[in-house]
PDB file of N, CA and C in Angstrom:
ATOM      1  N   UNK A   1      -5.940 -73.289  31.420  1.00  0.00           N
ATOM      2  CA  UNK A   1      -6.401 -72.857  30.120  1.00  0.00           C
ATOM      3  C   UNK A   1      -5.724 -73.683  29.039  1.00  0.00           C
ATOM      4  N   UNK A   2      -6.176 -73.425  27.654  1.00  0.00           N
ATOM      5  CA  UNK A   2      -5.792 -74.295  26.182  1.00  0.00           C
ATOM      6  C   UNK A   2      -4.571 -74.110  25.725  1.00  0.00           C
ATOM      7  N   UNK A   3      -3.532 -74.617  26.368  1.00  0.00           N
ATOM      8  CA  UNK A   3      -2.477 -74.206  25.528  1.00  0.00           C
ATOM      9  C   UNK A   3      -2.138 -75.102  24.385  1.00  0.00           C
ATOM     10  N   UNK A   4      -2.079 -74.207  22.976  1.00  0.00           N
ATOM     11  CA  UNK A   4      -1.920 -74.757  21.661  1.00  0.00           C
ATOM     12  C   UNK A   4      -0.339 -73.829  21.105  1.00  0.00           C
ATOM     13  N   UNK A   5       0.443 -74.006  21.838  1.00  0.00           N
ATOM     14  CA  UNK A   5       1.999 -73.126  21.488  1.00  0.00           C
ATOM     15  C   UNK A   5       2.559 -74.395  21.119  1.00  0.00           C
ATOM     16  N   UNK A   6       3.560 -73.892  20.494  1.00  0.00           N
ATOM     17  CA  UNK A   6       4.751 -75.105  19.371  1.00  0.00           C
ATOM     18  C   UNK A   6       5.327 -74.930  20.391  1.00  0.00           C
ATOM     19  N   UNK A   7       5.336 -75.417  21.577  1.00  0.00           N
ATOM     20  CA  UNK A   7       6.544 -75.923  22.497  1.00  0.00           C
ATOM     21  C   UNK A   7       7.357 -76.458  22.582  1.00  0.00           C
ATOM     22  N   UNK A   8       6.600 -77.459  22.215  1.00  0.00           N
ATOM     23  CA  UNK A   8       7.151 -79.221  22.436  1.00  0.00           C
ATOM     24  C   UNK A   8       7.302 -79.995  21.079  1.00  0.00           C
ATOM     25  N   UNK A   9       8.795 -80.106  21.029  1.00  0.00           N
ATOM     26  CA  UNK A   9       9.053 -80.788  19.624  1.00  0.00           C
ATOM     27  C   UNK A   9       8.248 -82.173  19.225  1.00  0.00           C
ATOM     28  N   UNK A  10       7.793 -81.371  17.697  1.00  0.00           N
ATOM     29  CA  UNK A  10       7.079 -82.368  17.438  1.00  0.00           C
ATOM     30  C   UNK A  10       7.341 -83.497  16.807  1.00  0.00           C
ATOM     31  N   UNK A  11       6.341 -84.721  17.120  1.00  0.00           N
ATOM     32  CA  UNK A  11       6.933 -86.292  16.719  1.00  0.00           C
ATOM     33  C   UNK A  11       6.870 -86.323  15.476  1.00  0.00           C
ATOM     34  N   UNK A  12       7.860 -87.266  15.352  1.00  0.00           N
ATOM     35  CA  UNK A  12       8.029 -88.230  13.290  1.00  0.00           C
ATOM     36  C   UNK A  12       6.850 -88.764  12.888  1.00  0.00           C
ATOM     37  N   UNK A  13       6.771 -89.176  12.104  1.00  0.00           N
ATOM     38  CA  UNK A  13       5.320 -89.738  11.807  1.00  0.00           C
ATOM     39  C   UNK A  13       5.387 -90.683  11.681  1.00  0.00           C
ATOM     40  N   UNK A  14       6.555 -91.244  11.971  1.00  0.00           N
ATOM     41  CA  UNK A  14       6.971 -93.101  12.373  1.00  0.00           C
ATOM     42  C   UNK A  14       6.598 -93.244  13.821  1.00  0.00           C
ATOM     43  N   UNK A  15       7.251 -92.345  14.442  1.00  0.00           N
ATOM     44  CA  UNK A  15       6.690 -92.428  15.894  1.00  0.00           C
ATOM     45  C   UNK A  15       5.161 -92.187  16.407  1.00  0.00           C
ATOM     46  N   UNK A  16       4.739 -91.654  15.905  1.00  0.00           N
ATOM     47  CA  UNK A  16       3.053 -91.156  15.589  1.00  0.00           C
ATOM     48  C   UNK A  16       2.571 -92.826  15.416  1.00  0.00           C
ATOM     49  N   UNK A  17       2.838 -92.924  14.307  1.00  0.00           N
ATOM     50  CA  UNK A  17       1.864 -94.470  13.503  1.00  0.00           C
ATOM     51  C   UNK A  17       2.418 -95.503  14.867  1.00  0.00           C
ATOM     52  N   UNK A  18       3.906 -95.343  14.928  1.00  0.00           N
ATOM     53  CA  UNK A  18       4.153 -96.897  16.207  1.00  0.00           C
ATOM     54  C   UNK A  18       3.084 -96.929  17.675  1.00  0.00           C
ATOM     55  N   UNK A  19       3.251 -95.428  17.444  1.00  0.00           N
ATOM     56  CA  UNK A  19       2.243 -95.563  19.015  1.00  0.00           C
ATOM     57  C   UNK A  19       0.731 -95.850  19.030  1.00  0.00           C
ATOM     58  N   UNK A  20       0.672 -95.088  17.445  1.00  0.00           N
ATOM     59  CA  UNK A  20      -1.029 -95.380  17.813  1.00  0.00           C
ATOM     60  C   UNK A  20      -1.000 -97.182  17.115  1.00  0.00           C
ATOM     61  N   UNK A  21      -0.162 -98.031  16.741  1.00  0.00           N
ATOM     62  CA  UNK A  21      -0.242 -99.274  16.868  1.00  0.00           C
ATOM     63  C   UNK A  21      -0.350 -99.612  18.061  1.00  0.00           C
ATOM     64  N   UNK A  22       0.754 -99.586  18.597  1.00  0.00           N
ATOM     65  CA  UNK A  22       0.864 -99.763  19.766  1.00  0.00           C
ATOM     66  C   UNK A  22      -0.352 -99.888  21.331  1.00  0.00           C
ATOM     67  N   UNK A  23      -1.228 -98.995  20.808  1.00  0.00           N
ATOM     68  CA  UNK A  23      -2.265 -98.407  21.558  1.00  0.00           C
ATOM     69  C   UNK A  23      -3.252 -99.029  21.042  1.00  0.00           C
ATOM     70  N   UNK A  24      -3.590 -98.910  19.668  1.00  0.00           N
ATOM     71  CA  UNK A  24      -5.049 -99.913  19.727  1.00  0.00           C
ATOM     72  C   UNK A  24      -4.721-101.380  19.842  1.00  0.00           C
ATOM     73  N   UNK A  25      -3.346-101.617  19.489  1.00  0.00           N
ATOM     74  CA  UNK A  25      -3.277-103.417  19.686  1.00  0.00           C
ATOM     75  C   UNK A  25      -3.121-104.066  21.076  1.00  0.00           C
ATOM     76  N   UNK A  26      -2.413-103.231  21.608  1.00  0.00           N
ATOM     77  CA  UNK A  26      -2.664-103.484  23.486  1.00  0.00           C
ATOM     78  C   UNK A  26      -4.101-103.093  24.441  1.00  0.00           C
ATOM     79  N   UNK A  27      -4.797-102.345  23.847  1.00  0.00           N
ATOM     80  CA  UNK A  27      -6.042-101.673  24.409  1.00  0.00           C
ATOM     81  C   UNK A  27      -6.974-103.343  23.970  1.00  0.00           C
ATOM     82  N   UNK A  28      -7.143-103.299  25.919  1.00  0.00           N
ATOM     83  CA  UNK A  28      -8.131-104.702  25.734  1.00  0.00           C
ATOM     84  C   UNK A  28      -9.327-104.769  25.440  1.00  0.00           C
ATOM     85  N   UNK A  29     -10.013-103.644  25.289  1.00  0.00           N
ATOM     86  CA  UNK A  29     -11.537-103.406  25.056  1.00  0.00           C
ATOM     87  C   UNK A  29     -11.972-104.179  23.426  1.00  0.00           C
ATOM     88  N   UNK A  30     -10.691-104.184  22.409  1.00  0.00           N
ATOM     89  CA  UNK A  30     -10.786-104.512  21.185  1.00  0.00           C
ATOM     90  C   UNK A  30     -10.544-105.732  21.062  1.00  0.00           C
ATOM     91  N   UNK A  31     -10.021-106.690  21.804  1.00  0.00           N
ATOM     92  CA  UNK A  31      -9.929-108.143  21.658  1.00  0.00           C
ATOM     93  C   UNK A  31     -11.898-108.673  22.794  1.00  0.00           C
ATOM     94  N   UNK A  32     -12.123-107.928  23.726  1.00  0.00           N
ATOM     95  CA  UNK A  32     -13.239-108.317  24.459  1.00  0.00           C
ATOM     96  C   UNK A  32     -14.046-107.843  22.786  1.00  0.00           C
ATOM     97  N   UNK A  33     -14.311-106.958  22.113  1.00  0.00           N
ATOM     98  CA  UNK A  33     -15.127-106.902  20.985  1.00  0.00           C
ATOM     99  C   UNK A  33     -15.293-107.915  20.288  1.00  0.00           C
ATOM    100  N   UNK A  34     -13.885-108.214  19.469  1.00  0.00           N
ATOM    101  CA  UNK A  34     -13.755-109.261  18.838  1.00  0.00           C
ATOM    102  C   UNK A  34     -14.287-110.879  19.344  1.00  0.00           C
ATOM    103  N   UNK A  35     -13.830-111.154  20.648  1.00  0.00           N
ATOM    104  CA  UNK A  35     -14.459-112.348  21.251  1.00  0.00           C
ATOM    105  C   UNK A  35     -15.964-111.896  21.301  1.00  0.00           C
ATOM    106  N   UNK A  36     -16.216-110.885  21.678  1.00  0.00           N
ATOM    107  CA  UNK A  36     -17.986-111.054  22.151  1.00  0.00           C
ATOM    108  C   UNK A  36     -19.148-110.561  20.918  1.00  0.00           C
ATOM    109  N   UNK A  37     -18.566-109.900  20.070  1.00  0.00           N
ATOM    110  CA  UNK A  37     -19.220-109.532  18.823  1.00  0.00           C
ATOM    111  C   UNK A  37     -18.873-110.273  17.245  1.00  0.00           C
ATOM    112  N   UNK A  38     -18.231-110.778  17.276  1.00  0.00           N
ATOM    113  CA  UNK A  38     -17.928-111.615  15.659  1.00  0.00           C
ATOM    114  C   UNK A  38     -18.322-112.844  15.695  1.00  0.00           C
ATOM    115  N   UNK A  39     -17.803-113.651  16.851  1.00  0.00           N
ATOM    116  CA  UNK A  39     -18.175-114.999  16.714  1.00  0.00           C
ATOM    117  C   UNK A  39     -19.425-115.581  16.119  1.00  0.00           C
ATOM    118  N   UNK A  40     -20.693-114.482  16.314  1.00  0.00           N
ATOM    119  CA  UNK A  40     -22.424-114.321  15.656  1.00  0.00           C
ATOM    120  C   UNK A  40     -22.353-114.641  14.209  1.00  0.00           C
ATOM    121  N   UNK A  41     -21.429-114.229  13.713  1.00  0.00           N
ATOM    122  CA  UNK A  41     -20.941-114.079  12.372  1.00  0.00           C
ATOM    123  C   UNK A  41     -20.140-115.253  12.106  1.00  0.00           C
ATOM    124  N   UNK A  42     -20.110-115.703  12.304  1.00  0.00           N
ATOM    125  CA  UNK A  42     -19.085-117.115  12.006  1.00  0.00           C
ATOM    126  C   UNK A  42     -19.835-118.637  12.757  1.00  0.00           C
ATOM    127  N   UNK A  43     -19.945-119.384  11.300  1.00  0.00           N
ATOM    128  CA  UNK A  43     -21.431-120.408  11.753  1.00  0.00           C
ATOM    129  C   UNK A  43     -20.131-121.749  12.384  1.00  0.00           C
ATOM    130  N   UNK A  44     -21.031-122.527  13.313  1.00  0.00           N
ATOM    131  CA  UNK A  44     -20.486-123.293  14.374  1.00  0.00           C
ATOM    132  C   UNK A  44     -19.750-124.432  13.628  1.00  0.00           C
ATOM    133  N   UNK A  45     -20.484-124.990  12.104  1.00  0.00           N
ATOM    134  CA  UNK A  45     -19.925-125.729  11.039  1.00  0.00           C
ATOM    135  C   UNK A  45     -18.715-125.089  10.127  1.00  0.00           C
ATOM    136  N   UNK A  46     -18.820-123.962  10.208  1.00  0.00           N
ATOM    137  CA  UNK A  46     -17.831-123.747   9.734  1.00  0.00           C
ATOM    138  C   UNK A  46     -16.046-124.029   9.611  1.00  0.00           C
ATOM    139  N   UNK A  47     -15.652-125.335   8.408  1.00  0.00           N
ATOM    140  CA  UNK A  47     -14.325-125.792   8.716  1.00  0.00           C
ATOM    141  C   UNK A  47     -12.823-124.799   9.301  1.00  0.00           C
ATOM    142  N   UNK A  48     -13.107-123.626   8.749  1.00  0.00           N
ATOM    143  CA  UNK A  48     -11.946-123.037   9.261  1.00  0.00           C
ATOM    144  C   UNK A  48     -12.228-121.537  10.067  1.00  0.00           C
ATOM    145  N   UNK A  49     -12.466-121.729  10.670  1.00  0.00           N
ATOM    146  CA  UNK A  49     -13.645-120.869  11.832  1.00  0.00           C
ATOM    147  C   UNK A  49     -12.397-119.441  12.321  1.00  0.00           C
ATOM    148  N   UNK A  50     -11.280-120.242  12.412  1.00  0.00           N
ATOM    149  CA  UNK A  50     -10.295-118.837  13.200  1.00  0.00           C
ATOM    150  C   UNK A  50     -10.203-118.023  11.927  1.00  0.00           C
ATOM    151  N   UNK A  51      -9.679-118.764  11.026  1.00  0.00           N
ATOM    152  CA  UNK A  51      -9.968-117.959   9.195  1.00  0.00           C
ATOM    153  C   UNK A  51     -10.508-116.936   9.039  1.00  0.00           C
ATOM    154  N   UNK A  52     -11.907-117.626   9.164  1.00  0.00           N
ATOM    155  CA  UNK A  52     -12.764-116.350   8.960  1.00  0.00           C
ATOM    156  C   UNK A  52     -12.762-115.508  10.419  1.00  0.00           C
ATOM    157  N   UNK A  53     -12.552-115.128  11.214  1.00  0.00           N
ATOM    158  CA  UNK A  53     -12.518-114.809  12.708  1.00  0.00           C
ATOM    159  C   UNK A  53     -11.226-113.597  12.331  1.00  0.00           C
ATOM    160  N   UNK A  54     -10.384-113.955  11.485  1.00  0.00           N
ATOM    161  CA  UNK A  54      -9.531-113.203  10.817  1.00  0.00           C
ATOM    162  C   UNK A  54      -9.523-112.331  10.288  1.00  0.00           C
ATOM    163  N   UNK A  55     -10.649-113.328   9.123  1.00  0.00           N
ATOM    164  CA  UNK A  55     -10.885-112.153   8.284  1.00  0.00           C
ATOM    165  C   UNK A  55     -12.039-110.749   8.285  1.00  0.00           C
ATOM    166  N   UNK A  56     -12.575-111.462   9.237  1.00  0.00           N
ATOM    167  CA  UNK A  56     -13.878-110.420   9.767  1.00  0.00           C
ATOM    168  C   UNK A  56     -12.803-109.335  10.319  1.00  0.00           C
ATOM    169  N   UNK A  57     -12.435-109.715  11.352  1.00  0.00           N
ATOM    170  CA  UNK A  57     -10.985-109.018  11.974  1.00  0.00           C
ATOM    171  C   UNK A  57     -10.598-108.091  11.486  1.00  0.00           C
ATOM    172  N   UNK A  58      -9.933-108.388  10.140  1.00  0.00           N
ATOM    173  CA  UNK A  58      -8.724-107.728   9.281  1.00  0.00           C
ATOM    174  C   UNK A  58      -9.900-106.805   8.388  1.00  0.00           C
ATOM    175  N   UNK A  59     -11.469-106.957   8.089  1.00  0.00           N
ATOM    176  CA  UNK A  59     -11.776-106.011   7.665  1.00  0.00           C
ATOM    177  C   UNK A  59     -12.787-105.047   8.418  1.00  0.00           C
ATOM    178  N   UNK A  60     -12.620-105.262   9.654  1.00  0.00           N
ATOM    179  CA  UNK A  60     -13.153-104.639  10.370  1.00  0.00           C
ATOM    180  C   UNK A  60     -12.233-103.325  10.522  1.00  0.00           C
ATOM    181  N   UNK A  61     -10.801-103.879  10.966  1.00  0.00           N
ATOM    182  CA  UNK A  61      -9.456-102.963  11.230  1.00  0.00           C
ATOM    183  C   UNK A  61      -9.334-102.191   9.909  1.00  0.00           C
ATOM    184  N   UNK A  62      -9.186-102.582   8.786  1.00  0.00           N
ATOM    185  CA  UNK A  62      -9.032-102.088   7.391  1.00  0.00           C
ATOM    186  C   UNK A  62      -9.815-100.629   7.577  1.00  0.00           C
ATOM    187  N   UNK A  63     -11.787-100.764   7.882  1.00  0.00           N
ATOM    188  CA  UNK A  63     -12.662 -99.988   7.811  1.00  0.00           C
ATOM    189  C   UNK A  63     -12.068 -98.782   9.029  1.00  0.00           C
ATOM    190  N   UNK A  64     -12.157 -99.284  10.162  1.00  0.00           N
ATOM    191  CA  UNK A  64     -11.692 -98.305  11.442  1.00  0.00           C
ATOM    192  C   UNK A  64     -10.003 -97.544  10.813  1.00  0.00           C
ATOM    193  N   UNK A  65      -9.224 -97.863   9.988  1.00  0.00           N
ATOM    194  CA  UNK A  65      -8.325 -97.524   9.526  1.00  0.00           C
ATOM    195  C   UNK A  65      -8.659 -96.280   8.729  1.00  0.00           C
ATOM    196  N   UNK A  66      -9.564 -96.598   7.772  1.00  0.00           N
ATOM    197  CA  UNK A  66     -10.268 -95.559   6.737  1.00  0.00           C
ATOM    198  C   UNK A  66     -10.586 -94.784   7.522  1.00  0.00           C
ATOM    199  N   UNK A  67     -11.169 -95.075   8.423  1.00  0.00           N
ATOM    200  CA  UNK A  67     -12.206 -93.777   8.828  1.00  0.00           C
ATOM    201  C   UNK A  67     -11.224 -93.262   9.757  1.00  0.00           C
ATOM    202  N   UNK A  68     -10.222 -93.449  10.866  1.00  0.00           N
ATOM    203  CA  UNK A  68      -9.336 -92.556  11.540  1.00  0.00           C
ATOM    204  C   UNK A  68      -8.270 -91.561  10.590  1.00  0.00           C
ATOM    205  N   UNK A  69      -8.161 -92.093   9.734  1.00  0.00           N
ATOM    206  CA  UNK A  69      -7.483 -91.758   8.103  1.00  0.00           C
ATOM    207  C   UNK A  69      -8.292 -90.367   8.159  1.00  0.00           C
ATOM    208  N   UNK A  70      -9.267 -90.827   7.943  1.00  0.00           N
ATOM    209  CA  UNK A  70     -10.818 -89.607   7.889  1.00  0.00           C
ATOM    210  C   UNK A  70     -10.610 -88.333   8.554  1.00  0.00           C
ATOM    211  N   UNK A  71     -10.749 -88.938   9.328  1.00  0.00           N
ATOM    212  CA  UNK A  71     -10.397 -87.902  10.755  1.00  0.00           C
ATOM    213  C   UNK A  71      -9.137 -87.295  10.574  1.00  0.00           C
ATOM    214  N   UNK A  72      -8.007 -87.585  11.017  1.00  0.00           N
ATOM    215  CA  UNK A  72      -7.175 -87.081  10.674  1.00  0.00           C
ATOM    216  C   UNK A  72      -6.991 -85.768   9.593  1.00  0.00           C
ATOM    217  N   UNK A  73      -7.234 -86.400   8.621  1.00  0.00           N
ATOM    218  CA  UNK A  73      -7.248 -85.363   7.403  1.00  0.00           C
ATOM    219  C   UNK A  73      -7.899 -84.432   8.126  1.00  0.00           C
ATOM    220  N   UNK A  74      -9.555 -84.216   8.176  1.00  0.00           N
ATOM    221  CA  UNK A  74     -10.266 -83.408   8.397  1.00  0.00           C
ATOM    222  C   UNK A  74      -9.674 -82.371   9.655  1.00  0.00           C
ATOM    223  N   UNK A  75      -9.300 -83.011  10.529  1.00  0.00           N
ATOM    224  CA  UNK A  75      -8.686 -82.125  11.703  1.00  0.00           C
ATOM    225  C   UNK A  75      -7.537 -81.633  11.282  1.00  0.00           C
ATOM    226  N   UNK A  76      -6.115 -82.132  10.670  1.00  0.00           N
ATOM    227  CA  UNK A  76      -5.458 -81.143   9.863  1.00  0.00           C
ATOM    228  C   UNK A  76      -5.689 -79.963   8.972  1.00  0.00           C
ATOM    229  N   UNK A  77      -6.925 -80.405   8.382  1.00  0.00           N
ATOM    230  CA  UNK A  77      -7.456 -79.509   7.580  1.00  0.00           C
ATOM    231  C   UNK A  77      -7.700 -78.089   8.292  1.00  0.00           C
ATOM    232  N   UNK A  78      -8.462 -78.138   9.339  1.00  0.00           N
ATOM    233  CA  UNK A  78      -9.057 -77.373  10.022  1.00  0.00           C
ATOM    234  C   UNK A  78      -8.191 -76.458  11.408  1.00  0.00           C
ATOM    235  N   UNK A  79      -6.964 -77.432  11.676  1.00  0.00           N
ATOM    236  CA  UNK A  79      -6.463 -77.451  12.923  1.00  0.00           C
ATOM    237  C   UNK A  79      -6.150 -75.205  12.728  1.00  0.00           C
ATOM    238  N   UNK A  80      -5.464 -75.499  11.474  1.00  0.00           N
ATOM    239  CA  UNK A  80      -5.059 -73.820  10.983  1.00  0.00           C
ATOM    240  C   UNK A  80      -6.052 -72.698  11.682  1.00  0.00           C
ATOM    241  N   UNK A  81      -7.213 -73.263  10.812  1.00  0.00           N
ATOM    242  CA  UNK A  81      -8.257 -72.067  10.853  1.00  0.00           C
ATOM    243  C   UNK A  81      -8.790 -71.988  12.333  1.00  0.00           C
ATOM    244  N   UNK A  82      -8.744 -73.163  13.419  1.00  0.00           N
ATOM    245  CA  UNK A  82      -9.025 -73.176  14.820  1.00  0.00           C
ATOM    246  C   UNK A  82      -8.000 -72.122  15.613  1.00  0.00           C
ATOM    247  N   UNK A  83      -6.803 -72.566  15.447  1.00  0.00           N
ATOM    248  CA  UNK A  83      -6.070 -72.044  16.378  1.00  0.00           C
ATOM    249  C   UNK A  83      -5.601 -70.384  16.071  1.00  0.00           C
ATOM    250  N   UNK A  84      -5.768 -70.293  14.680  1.00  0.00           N
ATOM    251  CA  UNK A  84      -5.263 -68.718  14.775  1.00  0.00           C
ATOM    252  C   UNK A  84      -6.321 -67.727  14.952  1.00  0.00           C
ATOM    253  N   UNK A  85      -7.578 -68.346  15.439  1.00  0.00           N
ATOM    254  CA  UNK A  85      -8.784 -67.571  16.185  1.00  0.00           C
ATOM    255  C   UNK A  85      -8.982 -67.474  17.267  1.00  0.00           C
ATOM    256  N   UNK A  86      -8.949 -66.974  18.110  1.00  0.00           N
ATOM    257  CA  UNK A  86      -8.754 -66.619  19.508  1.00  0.00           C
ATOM    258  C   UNK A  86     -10.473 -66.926  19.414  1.00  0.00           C
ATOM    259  N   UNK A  87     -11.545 -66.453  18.856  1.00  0.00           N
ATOM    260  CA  UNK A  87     -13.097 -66.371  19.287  1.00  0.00           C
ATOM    261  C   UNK A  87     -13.376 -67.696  19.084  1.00  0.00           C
ATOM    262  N   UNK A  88     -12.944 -68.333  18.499  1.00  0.00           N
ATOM    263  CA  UNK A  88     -12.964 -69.931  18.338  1.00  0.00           C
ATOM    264  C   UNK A  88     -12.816 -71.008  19.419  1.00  0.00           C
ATOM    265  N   UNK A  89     -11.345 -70.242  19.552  1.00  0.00           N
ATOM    266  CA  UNK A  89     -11.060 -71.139  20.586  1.00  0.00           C
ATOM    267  C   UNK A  89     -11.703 -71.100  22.095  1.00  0.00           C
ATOM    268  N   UNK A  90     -12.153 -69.958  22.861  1.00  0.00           N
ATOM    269  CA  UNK A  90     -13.150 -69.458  23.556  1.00  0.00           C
ATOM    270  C   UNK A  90     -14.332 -69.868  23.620  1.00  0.00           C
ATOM    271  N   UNK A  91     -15.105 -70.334  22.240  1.00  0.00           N
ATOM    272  CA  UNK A  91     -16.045 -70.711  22.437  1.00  0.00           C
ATOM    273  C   UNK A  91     -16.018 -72.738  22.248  1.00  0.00           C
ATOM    274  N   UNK A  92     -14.942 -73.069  21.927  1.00  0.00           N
ATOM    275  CA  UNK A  92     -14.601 -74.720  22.394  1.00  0.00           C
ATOM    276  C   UNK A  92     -14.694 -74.466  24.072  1.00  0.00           C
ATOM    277  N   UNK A  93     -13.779 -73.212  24.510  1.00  0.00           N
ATOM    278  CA  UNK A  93     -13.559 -74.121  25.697  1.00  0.00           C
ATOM    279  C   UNK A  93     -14.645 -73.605  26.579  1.00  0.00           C
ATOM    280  N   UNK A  94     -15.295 -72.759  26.691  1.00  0.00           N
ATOM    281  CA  UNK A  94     -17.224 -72.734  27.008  1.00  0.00           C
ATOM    282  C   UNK A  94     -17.600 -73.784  26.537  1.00  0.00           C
ATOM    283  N   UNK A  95     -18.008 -73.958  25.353  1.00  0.00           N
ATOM    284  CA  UNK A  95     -18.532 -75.714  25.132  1.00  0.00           C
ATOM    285  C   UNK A  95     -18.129 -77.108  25.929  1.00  0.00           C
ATOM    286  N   UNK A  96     -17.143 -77.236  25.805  1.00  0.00           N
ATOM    287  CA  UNK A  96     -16.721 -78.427  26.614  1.00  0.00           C
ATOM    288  C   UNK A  96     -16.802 -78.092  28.077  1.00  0.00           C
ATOM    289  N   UNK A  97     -16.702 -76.684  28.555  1.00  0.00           N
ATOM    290  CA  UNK A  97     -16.909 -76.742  30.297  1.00  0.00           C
ATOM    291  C   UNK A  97     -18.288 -76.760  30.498  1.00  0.00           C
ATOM    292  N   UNK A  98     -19.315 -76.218  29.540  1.00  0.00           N
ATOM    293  CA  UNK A  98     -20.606 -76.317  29.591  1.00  0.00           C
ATOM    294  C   UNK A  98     -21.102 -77.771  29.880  1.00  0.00           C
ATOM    295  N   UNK A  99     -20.171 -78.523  28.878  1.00  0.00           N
ATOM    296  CA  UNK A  99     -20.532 -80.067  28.730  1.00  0.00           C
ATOM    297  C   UNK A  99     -20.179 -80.747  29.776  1.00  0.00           C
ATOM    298  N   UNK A 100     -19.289 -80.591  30.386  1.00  0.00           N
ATOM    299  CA  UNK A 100     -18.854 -81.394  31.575  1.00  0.00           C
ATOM    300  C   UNK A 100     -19.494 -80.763  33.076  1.00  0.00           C
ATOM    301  N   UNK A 101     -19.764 -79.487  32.565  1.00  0.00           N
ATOM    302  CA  UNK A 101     -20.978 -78.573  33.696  1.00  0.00           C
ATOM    303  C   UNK A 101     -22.451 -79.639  34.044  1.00  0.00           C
ATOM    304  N   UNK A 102     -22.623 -79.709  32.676  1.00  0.00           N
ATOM    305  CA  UNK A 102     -23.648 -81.048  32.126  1.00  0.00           C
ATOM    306  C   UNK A 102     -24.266 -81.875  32.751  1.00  0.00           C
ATOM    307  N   UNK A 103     -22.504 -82.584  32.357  1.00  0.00           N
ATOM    308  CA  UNK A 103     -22.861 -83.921  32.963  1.00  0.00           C
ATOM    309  C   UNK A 103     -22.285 -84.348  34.237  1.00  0.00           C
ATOM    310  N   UNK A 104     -21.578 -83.587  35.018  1.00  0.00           N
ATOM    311  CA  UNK A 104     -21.094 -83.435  36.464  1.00  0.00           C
ATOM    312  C   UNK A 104     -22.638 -83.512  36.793  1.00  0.00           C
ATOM    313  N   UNK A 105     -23.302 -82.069  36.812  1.00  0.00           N
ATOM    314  CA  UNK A 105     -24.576 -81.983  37.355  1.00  0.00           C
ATOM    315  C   UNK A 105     -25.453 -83.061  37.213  1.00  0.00           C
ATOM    316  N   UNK A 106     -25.928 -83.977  35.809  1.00  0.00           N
ATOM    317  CA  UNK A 106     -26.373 -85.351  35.700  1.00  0.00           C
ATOM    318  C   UNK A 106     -26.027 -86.450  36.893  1.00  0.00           C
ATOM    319  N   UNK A 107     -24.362 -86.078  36.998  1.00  0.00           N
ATOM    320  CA  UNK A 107     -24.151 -87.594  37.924  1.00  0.00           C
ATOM    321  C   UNK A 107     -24.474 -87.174  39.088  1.00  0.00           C
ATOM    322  N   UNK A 108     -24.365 -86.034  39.843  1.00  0.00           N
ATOM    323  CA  UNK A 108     -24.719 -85.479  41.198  1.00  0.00           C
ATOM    324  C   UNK A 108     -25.935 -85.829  41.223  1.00  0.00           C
ATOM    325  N   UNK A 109     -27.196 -85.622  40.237  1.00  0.00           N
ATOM    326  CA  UNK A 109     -28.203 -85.671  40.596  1.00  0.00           C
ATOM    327  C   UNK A 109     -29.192 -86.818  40.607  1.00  0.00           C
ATOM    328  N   UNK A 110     -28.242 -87.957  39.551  1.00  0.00           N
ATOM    329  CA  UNK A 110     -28.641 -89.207  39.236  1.00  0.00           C
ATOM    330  C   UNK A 110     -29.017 -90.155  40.637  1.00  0.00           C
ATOM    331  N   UNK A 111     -29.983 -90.502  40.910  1.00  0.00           N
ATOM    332  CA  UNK A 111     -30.421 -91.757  42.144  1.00  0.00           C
ATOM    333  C   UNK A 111     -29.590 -92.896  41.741  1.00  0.00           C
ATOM    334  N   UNK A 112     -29.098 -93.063  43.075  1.00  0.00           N
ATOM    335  CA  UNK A 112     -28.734 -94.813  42.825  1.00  0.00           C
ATOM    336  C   UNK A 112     -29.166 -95.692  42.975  1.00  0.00           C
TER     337      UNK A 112
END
């Protein structure tokens, strides 16, 4: 079951930000992006080609920054009013077993 108890001392928010650096800059799925999706964007004449490869880069990260920013907030916002509802939380975790009820049953039934 959901356990949401203050157990476990919680992290700094230095340690928070290092890891989730840490995590999207080592996670290889985001450099295979960058090689296989930007380069379209950056013409073959172009004199300083890694430059812009950069800068597409740096405002791509900027945008995904904003918007986890986003998130964040919003789920703090909310985290209160989730957890001190017991009918709430009951009906997340029906939802998500429903969902994985789902799609278990999808892959069982999927032909190969």
């Amino acid at each position: 079951s959901l356990n949401v108890g203050q157990d476990v001392a919680p992290r700094t928010t230095g340690k928070v930000i290092t890891s989730g650096i840490l995590i999207n800059t080592l996670n290889p799925k985001l450099s295979i992006f960058f090689f296989a999706f930007l380069p379209q964007f950056v013409s073959t004449t172009e004199p300083h080609a890694l430059s812009k490869m950069l800068e597409l880069s740096s405002v791509f990260m900027l945008l995904t920054f904003i918007v986890f920013v986003g998130y964040g907030i919003f789920a703090a916002s909310i985290r209160s009013h989730v957890v001190s509802r017991p009918m709430v939380l009951t009906w997340m975790r029906r939802t998500f077993a429903g969902a994985f009820v789902a799609l278990g049953a999808k892959l069982a039934l999927t032909e190969r």
